[in-house]
C-alpha atoms as a PDB file:
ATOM      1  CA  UNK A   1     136.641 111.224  76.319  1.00  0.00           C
ATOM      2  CA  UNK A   2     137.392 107.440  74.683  1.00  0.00           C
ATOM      3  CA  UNK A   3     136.021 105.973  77.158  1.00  0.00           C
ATOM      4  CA  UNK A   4     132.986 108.312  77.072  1.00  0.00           C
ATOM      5  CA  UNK A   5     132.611 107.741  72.970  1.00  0.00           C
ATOM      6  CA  UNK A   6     132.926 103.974  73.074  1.00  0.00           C
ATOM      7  CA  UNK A   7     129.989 104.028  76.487  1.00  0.00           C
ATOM      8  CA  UNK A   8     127.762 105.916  73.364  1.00  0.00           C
ATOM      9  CA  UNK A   9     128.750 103.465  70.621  1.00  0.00           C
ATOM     10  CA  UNK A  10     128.269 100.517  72.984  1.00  0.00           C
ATOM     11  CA  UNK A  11     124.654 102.442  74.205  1.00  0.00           C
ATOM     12  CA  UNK A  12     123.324 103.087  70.146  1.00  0.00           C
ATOM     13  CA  UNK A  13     124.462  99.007  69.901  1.00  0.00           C
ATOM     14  CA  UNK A  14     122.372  98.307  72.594  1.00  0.00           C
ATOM     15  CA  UNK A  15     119.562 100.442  71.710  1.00  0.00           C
ATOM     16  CA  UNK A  16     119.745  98.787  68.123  1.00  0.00           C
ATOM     17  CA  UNK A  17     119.836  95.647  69.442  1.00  0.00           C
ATOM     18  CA  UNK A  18     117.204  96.036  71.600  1.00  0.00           C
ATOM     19  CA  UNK A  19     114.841  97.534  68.997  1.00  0.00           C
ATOM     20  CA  UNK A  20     115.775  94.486  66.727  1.00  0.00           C
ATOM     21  CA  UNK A  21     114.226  92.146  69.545  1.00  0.00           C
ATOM     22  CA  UNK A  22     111.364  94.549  70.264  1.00  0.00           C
ATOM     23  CA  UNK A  23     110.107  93.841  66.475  1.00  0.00           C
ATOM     24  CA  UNK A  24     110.891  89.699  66.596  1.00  0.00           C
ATOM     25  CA  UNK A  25     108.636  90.226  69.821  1.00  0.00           C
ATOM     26  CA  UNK A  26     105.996  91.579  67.846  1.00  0.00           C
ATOM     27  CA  UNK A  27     105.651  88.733  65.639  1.00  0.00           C
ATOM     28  CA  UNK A  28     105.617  86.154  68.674  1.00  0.00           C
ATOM     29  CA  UNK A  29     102.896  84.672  71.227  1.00  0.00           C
ATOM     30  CA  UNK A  30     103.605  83.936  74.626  1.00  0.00           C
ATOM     31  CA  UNK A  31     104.069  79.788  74.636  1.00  0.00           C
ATOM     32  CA  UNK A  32     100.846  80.004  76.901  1.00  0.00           C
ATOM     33  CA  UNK A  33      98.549  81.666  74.522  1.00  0.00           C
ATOM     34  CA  UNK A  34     100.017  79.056  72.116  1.00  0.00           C
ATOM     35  CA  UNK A  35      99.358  75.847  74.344  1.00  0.00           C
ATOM     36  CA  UNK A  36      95.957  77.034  74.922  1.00  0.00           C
ATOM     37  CA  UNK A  37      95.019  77.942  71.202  1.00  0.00           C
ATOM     38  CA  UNK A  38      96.226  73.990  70.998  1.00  0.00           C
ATOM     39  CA  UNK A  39      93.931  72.910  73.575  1.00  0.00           C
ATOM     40  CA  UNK A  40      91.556  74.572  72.148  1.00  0.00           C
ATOM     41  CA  UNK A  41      92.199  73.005  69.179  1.00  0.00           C
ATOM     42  CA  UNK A  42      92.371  69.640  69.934  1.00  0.00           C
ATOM     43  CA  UNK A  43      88.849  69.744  71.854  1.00  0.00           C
ATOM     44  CA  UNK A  44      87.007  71.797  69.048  1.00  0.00           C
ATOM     45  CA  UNK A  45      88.601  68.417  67.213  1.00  0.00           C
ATOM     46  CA  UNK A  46      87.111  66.310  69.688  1.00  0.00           C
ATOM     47  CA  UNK A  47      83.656  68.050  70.012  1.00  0.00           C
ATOM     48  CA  UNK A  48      83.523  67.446  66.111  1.00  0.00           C
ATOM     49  CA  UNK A  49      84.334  64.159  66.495  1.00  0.00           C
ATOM     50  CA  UNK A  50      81.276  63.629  68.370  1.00  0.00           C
ATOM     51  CA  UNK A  51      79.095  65.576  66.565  1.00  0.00           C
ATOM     52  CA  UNK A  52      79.791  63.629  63.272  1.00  0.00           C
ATOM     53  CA  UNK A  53      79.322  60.575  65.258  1.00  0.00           C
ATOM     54  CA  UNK A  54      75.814  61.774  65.724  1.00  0.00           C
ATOM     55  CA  UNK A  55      75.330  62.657  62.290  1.00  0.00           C
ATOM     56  CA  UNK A  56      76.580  59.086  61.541  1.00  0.00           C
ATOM     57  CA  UNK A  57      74.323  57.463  63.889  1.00  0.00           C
ATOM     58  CA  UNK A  58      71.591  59.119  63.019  1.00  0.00           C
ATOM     59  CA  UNK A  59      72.077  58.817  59.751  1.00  0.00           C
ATOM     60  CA  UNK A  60      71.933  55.081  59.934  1.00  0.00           C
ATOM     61  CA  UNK A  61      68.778  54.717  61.784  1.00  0.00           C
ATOM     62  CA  UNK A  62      67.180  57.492  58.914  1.00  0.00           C
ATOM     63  CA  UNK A  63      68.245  54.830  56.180  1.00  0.00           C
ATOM     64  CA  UNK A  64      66.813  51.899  58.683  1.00  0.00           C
ATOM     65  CA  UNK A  65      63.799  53.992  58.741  1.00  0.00           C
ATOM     66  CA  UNK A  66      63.777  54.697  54.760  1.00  0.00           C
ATOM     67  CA  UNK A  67      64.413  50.794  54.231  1.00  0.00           C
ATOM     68  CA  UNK A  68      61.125  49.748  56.551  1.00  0.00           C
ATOM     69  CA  UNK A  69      58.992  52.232  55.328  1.00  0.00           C
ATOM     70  CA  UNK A  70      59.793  51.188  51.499  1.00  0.00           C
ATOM     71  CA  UNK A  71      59.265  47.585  52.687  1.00  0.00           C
ATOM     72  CA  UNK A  72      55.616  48.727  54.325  1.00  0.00           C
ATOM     73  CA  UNK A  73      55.171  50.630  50.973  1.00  0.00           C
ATOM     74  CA  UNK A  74      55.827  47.010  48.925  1.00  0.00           C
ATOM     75  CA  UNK A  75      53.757  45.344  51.445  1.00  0.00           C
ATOM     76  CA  UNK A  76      50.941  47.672  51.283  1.00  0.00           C
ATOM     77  CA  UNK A  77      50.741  47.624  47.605  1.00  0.00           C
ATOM     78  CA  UNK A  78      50.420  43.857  47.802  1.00  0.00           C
ATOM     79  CA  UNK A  79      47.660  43.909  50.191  1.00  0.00           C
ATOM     80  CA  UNK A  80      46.019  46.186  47.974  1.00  0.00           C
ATOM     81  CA  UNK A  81      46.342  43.793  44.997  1.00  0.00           C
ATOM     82  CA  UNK A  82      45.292  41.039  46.947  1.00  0.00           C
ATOM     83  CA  UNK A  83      42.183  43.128  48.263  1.00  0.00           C
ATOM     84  CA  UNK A  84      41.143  44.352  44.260  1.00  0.00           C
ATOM     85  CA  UNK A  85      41.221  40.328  43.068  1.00  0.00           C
ATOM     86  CA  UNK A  86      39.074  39.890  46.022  1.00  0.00           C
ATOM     87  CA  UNK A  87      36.566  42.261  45.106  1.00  0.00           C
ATOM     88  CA  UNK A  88      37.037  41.321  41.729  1.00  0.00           C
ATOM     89  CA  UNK A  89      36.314  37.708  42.670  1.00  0.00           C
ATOM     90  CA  UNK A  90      32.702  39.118  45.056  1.00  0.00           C
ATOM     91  CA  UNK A  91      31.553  41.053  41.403  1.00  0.00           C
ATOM     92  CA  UNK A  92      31.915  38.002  39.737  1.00  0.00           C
ATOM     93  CA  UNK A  93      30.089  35.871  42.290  1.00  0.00           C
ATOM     94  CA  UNK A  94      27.037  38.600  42.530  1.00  0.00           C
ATOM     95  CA  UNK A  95      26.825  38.248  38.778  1.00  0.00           C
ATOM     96  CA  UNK A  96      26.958  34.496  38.240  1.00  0.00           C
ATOM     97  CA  UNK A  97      24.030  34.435  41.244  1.00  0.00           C
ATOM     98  CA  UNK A  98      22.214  36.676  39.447  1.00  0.00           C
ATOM     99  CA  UNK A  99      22.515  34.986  35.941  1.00  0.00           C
ATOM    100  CA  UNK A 100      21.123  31.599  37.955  1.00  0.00           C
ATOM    101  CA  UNK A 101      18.605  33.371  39.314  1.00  0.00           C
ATOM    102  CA  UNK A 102      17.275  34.487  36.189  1.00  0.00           C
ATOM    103  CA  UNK A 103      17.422  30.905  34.925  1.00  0.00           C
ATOM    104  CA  UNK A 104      15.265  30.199  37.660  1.00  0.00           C
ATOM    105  CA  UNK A 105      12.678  32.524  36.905  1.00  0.00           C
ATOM    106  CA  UNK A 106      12.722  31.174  33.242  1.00  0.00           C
ATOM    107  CA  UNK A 107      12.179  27.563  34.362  1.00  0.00           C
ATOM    108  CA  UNK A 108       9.750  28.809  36.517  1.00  0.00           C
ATOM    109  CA  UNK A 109       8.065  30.784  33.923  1.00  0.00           C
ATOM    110  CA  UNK A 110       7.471  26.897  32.156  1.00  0.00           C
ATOM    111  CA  UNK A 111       5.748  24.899  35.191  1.00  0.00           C
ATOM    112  CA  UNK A 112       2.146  24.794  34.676  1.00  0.00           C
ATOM    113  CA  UNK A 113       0.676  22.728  38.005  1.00  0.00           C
ATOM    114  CA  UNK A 114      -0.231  25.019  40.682  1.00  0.00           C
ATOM    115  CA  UNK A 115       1.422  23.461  43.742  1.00  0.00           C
ATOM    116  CA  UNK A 116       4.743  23.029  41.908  1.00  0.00           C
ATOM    117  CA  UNK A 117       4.119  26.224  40.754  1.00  0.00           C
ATOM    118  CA  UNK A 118       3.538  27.645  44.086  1.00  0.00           C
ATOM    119  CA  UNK A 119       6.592  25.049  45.856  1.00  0.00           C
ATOM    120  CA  UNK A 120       8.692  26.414  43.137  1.00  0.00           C
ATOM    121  CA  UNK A 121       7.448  30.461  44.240  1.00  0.00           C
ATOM    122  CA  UNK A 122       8.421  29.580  47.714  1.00  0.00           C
ATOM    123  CA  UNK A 123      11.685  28.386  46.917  1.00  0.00           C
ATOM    124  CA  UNK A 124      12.371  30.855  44.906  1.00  0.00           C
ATOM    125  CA  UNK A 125      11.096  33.901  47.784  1.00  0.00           C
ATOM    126  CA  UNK A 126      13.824  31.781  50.331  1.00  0.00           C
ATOM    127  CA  UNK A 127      16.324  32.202  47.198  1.00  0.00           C
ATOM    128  CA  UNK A 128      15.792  35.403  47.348  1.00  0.00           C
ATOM    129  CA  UNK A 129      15.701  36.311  50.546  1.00  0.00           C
ATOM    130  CA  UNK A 130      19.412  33.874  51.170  1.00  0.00           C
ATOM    131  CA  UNK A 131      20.460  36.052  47.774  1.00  0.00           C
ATOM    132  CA  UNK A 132      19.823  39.236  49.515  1.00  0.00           C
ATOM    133  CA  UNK A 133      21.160  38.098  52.452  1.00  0.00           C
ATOM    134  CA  UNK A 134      24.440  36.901  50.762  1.00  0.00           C
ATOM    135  CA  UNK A 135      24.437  40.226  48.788  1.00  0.00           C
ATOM    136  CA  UNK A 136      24.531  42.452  51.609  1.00  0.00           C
ATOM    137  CA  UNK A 137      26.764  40.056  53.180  1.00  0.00           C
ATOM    138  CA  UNK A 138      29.026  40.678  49.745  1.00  0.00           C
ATOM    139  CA  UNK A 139      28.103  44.400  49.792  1.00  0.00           C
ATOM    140  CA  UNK A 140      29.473  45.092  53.446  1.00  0.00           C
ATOM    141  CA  UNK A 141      32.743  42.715  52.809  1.00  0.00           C
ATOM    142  CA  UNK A 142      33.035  45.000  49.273  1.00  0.00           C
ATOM    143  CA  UNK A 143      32.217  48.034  51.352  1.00  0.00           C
ATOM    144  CA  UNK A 144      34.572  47.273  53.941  1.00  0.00           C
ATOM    145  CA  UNK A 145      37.451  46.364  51.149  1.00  0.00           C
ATOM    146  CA  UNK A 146      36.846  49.718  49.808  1.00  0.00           C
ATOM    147  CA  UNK A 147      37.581  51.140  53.270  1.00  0.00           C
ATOM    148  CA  UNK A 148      40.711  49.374  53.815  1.00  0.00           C
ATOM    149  CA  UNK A 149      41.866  50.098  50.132  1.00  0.00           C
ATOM    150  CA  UNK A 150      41.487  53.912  51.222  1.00  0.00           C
ATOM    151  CA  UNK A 151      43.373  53.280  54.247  1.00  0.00           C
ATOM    152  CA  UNK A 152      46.039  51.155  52.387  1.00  0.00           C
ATOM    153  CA  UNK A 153      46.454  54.338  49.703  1.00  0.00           C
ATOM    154  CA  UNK A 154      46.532  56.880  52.190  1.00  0.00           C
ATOM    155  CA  UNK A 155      49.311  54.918  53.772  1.00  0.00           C
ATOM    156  CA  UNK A 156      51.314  54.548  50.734  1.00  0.00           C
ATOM    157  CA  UNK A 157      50.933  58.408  50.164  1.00  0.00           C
ATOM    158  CA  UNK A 158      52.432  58.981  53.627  1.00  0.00           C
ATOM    159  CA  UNK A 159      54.410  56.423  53.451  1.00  0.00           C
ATOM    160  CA  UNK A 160      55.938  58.322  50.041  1.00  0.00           C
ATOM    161  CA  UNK A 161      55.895  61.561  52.222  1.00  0.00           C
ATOM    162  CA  UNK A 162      57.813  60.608  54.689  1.00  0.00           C
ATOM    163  CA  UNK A 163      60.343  58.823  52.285  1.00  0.00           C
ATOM    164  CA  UNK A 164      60.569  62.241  50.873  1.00  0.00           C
ATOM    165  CA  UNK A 165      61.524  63.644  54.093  1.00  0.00           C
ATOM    166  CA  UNK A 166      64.119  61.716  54.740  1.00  0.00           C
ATOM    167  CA  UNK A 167      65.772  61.662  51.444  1.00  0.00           C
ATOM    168  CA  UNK A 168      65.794  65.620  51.822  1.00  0.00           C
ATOM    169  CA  UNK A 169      67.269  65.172  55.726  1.00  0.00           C
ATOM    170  CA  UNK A 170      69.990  63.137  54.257  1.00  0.00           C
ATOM    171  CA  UNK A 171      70.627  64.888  51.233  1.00  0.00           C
ATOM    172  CA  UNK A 172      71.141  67.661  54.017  1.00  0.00           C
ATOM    173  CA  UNK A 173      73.499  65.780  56.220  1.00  0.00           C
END
């Protein structure tokens, strides 16, 4: 009967004992599961690594981009000033031809024999014709100024565009 009453004590120790490690148990992971969540880990780490390398990289070549596209927005608008003295010069040059011309026709106006009169009408029809010539000549350069300003202003706008884009794409990296 002692023996039998200390087999029971030693059984509810063991049973104790036992449910004591059953509940550390719960709280634990097999050392697999745990090397694996660590490998797991360690290449999620790796995998963002690379991805923020990327992002770097690409980063970089946006602001390379941002920087050439502000320089062809600088170089544009000089072109563009260059191209509005020119026309500004070709106005001036159409007016001071017409201002002699007139001063032509005055002198003309004074000449009272009729073969000077009529050398002077013939020079002044082959003035007028080079004039016209040189006019159109000044029209289609002006013409073709205008053209390239619209080009060069389209280009800035797109250029500004595109500027915009980017600074939005890197203010969302």
């Amino acid at each position: 009967e002692a023996s039998s009453a200390e087999l029971r004590q030693a059984l509810g120790t063991e049973q104790q004992e036992k449910q004591a490690l059953q509940m550390q148990m719960a709280d634990m992971v097999p050392r697999q599961r745990l090397e694996a969540a660590s490998e797991e880990l360690r290449q999620a780490r790796a995998a963002e690594q690379q991805e923020k390398q990327v992002l770097e990289a690409r980063v970089e070549g946006m602001q390379g981009e941002m920087e050439n596209l502000a320089r062809n927005v600088r170089e544009n608008a000089a072109r563009v000033q260059q191209l509005e003295a020119s026309s500004a010069e070709l106005r001036q040059a159409l007016g001071t031809e017409q201002q002699e011309k007139q001063a032509l026709q005055m002198q003309m106006a004074d000449m009272v024999p009729r073969q000077r009169l009529e050398a002077a009408s013939e020079e002044l029809r082959q003035a007028r014709a080079a004039e016209q010539q040189e006019k159109q000549v000044l029209e289609a350069r002006v013409e073709g100024m205008q053209g390239e300003m619209e080009n060069l202003a389209r280009n800035v706008r797109e250029n500004a565009a595109r500027v915009q884009q980017l600074e939005a794409s890197s203010a969302e990296l």
